[in-house]
Protein backbone atom coordinates (compact mmCIF):
# COMPACT_ATOMS: atom_id res chain seq x y z
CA UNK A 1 54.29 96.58 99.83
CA UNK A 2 57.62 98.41 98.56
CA UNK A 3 61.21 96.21 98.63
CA UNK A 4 63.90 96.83 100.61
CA UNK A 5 67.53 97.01 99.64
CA UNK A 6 70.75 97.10 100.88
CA UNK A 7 73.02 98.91 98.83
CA UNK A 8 76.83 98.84 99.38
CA UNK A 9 79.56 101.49 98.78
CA UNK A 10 83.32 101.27 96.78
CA UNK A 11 86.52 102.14 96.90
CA UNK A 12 86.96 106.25 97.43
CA UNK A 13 84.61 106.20 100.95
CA UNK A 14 87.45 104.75 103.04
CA UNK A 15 88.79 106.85 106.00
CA UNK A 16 90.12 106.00 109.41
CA UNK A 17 88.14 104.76 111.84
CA UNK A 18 85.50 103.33 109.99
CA UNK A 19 83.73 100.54 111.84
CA UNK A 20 85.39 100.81 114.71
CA UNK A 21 82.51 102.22 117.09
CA UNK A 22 80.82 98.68 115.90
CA UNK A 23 83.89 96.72 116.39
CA UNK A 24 84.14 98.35 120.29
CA UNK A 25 80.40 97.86 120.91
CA UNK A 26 78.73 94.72 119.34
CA UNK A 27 80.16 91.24 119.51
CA UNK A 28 79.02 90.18 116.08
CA UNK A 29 80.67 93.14 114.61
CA UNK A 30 84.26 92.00 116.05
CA UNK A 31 84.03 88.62 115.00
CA UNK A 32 83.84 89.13 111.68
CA UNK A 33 86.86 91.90 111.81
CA UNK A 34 88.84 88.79 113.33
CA UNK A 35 87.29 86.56 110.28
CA UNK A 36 88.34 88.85 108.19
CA UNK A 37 92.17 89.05 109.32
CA UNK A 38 91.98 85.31 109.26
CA UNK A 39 91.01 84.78 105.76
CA UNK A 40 93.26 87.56 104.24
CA UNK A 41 96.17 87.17 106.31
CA UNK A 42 96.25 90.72 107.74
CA UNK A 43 95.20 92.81 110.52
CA UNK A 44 92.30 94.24 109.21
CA UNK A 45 90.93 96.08 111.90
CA UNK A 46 94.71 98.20 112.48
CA UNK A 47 94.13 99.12 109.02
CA UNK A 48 90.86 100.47 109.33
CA UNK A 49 91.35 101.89 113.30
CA UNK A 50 94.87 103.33 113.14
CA UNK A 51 96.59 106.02 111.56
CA UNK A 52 98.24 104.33 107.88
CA UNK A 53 99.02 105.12 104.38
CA UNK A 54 97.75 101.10 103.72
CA UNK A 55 94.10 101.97 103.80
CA UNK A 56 94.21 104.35 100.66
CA UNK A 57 96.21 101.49 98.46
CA UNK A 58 93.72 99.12 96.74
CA UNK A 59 95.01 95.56 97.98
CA UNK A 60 93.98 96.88 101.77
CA UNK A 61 91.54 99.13 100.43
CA UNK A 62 89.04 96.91 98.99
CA UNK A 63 89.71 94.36 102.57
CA UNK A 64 89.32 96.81 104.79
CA UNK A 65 86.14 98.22 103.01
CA UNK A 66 84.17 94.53 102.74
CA UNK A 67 85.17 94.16 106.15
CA UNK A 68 83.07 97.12 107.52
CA UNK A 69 79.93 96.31 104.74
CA UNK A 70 80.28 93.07 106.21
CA UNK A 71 80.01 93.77 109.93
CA UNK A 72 77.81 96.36 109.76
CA UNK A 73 75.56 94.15 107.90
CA UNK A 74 75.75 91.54 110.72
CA UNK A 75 74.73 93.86 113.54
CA UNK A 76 71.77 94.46 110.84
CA UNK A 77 71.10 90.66 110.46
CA UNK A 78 71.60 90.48 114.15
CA UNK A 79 68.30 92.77 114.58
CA UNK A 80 66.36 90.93 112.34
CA UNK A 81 66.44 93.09 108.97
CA UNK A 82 66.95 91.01 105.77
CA UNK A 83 66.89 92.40 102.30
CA UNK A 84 64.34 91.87 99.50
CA UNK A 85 67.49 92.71 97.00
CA UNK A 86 71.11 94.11 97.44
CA UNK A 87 73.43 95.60 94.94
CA UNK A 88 76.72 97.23 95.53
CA UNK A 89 79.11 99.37 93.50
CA UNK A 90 82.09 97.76 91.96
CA UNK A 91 84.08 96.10 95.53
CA UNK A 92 80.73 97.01 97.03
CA UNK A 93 79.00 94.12 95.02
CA UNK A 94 80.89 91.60 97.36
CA UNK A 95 79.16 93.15 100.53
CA UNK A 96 75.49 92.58 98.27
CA UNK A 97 77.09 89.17 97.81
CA UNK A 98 77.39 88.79 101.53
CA UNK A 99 73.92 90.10 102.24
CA UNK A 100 72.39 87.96 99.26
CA UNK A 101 74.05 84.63 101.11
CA UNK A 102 75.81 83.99 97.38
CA UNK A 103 79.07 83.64 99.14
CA UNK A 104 79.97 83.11 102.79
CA UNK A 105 81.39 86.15 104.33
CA UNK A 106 85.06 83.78 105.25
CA UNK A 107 84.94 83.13 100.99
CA UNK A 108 84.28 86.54 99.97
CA UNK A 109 87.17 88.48 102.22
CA UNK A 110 89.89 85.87 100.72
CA UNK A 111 88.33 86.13 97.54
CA UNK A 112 88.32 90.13 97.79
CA UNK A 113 91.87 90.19 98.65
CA UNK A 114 92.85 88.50 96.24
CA UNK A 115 90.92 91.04 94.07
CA UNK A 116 92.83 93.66 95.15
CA UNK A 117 96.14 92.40 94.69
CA UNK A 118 95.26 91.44 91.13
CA UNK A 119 94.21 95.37 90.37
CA UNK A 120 96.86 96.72 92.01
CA UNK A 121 99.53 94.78 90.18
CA UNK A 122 97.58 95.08 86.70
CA UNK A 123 98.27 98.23 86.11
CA UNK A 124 100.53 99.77 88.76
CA UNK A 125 101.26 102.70 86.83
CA UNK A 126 99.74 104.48 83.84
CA UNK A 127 96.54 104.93 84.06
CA UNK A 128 94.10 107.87 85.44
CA UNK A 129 90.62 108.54 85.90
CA UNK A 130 88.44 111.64 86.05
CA UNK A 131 84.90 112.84 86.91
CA UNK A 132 83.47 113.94 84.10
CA UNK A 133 80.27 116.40 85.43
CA UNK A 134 77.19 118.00 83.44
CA UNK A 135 77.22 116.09 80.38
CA UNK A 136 75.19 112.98 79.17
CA UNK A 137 76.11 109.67 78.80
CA UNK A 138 75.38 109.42 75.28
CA UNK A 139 78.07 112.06 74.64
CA UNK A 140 80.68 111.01 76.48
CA UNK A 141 80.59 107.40 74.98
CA UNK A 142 80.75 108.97 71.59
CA UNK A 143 83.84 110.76 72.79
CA UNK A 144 85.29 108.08 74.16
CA UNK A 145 85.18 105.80 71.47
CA UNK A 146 86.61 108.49 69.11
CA UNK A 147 89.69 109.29 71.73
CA UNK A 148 92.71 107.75 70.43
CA UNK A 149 94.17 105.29 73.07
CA UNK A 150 92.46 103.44 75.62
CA UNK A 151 89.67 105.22 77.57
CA UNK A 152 85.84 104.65 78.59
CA UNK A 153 83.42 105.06 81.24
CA UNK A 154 84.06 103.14 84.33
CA UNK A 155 80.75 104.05 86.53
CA UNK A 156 77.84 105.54 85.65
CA UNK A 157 77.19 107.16 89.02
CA UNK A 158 74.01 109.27 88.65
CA UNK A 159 72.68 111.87 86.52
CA UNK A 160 75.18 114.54 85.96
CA UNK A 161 78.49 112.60 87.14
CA UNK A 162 80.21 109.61 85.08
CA UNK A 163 83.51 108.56 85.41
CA UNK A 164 85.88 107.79 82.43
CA UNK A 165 89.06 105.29 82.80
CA UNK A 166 92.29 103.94 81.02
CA UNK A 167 95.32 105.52 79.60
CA UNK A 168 96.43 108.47 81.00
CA UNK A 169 97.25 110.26 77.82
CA UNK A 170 93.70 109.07 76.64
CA UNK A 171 91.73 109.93 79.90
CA UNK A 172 93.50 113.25 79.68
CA UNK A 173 92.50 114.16 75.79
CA UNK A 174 89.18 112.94 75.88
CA UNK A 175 89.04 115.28 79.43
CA UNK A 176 89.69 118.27 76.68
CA UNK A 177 86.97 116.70 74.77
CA UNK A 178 84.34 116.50 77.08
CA UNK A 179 85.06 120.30 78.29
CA UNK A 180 85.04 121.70 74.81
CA UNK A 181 81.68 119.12 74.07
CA UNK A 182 80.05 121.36 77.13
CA UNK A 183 81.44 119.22 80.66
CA UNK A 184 80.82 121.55 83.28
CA UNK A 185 83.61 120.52 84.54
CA UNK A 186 86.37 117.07 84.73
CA UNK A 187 88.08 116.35 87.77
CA UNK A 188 91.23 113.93 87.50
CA UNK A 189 90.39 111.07 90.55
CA UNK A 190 93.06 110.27 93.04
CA UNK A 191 93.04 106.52 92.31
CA UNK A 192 95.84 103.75 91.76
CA UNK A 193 94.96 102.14 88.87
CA UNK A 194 92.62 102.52 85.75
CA UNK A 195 90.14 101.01 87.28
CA UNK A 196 86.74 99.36 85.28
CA UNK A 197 88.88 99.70 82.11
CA UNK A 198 90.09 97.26 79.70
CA UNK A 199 93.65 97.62 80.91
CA UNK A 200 92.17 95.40 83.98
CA UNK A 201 91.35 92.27 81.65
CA UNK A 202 94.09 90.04 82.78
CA UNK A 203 92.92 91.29 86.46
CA UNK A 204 89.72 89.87 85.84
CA UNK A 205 91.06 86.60 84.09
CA UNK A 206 93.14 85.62 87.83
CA UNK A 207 89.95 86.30 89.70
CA UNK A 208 88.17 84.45 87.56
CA UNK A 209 91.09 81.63 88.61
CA UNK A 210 90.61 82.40 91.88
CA UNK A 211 87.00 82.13 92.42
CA UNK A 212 86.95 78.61 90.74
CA UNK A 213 87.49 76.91 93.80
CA UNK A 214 84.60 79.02 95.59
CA UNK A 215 81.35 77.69 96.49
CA UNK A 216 78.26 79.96 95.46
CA UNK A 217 75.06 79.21 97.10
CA UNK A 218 72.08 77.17 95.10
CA UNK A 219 69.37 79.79 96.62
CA UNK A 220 70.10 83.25 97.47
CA UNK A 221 68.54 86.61 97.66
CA UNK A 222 68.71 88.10 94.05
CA UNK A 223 71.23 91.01 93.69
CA UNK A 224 71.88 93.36 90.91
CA UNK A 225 75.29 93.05 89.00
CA UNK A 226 77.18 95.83 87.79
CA UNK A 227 77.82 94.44 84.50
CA UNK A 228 74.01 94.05 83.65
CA UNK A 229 72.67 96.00 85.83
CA UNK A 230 70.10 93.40 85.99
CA UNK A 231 69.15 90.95 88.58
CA UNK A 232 71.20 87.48 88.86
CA UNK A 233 69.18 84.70 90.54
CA UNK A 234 71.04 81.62 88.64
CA UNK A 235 74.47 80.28 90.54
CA UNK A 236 75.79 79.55 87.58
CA UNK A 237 75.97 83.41 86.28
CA UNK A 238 77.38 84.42 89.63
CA UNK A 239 81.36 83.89 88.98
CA UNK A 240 81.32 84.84 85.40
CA UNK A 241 79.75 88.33 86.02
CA UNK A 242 82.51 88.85 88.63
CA UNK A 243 85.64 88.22 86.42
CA UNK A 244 83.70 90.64 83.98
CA UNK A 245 83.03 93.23 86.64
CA UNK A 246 86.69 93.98 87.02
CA UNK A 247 87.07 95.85 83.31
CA UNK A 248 83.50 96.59 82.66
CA UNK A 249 82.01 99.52 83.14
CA UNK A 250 79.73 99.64 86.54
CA UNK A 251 76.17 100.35 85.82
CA UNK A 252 74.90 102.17 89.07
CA UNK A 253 72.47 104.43 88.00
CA UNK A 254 71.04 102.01 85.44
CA UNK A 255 70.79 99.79 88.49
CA UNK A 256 68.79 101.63 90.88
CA UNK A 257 66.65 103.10 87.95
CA UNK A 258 65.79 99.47 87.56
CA UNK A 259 65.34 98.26 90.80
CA UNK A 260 62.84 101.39 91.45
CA UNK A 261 60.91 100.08 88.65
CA UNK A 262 60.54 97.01 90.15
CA UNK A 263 58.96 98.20 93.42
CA UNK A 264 62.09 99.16 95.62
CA UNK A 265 61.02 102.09 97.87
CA UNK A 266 63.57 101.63 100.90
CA UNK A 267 67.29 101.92 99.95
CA UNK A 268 69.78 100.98 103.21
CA UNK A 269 73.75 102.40 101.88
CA UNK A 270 75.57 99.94 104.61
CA UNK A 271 79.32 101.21 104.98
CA UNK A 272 81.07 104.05 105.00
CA UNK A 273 80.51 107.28 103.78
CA UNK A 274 77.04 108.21 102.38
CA UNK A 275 78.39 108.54 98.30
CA UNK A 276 75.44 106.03 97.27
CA UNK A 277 73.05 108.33 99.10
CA UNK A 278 74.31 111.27 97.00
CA UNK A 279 73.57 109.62 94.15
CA UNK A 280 70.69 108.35 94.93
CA UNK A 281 69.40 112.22 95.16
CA UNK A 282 70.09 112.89 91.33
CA UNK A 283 68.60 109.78 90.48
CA UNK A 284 65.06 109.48 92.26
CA UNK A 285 63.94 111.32 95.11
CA UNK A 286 60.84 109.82 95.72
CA UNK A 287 62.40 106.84 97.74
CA UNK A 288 63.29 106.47 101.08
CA UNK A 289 66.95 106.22 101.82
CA UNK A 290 69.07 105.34 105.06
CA UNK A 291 72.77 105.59 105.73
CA UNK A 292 74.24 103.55 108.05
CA UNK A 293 78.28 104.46 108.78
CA UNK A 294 78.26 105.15 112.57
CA UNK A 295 76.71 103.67 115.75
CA UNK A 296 74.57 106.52 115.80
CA UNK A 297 73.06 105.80 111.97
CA UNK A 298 72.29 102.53 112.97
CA UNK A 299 70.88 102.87 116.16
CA UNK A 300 68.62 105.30 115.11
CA UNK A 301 67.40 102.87 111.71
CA UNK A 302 66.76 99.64 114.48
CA UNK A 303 64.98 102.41 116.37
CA UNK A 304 63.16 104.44 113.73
């Protein structure tokens, strides 16, 4: 018998409207919007329903996101579908948090805006990211480390597409690099921060203040960090790995790779957009995947 997992986006698959067809139509899905609002002190669900600029700035961003993961997940839970594992991509690893039972949902929305108030005021200018497509990882960690400056890779998405972080000048320059090294191409990301690099440190220092306080379950369903990309099953590793998270690099592909070794042949993206499904094409299409965003997605995976 194969494992199921529930797999939750980042930041970059936010847009206007999300959740809202759940919010309107299933109870669950409301309440924890209004949890939500209550534990981060804003009106999450006008951010994600109504026309603003907040939504694409990271301390609403990464809110407004978990809140969605989160209440999707419930109308999931609601049905009766648990997880054998979850895993999530960088913010995304607080909705596998959620799913896991690590962290109560009320914990991990204060916790995650906190999060993004910390990244957003690390490095409010200065930094840049880019897309670096058609050239192994091997290569663009030795160009990296040779750039002068501050730059490395931030995810490692899939085959084919990694993203580099840090200084600008340095993200820029090792851009040139990469191209001239054979990159089929490097697209600069529309992003507000150098996010996953070591500019982020102090970032990841207050969180790790911040989740002190935080209680993190004895027993949960195992989930797969981004820092390891290796299953955590011991409380005690739990907070650590998340102050780290913040300016490590996300291991993404590394984790599905490994959870597909392990027997995972169902992979549930819960959240908006379908970016994890994409990726999950370059890296093994021999598994089944689901991606549940709209009413419709989820009424026909309860109904499948």
């Amino acid at each position: 018998m194969g494992k199921l997992v529930f797999m939750f986006p980042g930041q970059g698959s936010q847009y206007i409207g999300m959740g809202k067809e759940f919010y309107e139509n299933i109870p669950v899905c409301k309440e924890v919007f209004d949890l939500a609002s209550e534990a981060s002190g804003l009106d999450v669900a006008k951010i994600c329903f109504e026309e603003n600029e907040q939504i694409h700035i990271t301390e609403y961003t990464q809110i407004a996101m978990l809140a969605t993961e989160a209440a999707i997940y419930a109308a999931l839970k609601e049905k009766g579908f648990t997880p054998d594992v979850t895993a999530g991509l960088s913010l995304g690893e607080y909705g596998a948090l959620i799913a896991s039972g690590v962290m109560s949902m009320k914990d991990a929305f204060a916790v995650i805006r906190k999060r993004g108030i910390y990244m957003q005021n690390a490095v409010p200018t200065g930094g840049a990211m880019s897309a670096v497509l058609g050239l192994d990882a091997a290569a663009i960690e030795k160009i990296c480390e040779e750039t002068e400056g501050i730059v490395s890779i931030a995810n490692y998405n899939c085959p084919g597409q990694i993203v580099i972080t840090g200084e600008a000048a340095a993200v820029e320059a090792a851009g040139e690099a990469l191209k001239a090294a054979g990159a089929k191409r490097v697209v600069p990301l529309k992003v507000s921060g150098p996010f996953h690099s070591q500019m982020l440190v102090h970032a990841g220092e207050q969180l790790g203040e911040a989740l002190q306080d935080v209680a993190i379950a004895e027993e949960f369903i195992p989930y797969v960090a981004n820092v390891t990309a290796d299953y955590v099953t011991n409380a005690a590793d739990v907070k650590p790995l998340l102050e780290k998270q913040v300016a490590s690099s996300v291991r993404w592909q590394q984790t599905i790779e490994k959870l597909i070794a392990d027997g995972a042949d169902t992979f549930v993206e819960i959240g908006p957009g379908k970016t994890l499904s994409g990726f999950m094409r370059k890296i093994n299409r021999d598994v089944t995947v689901y991606n549940i965003d709209k009413m419709e997605d989820f009424e026909k995976y309860v109904n499948r």
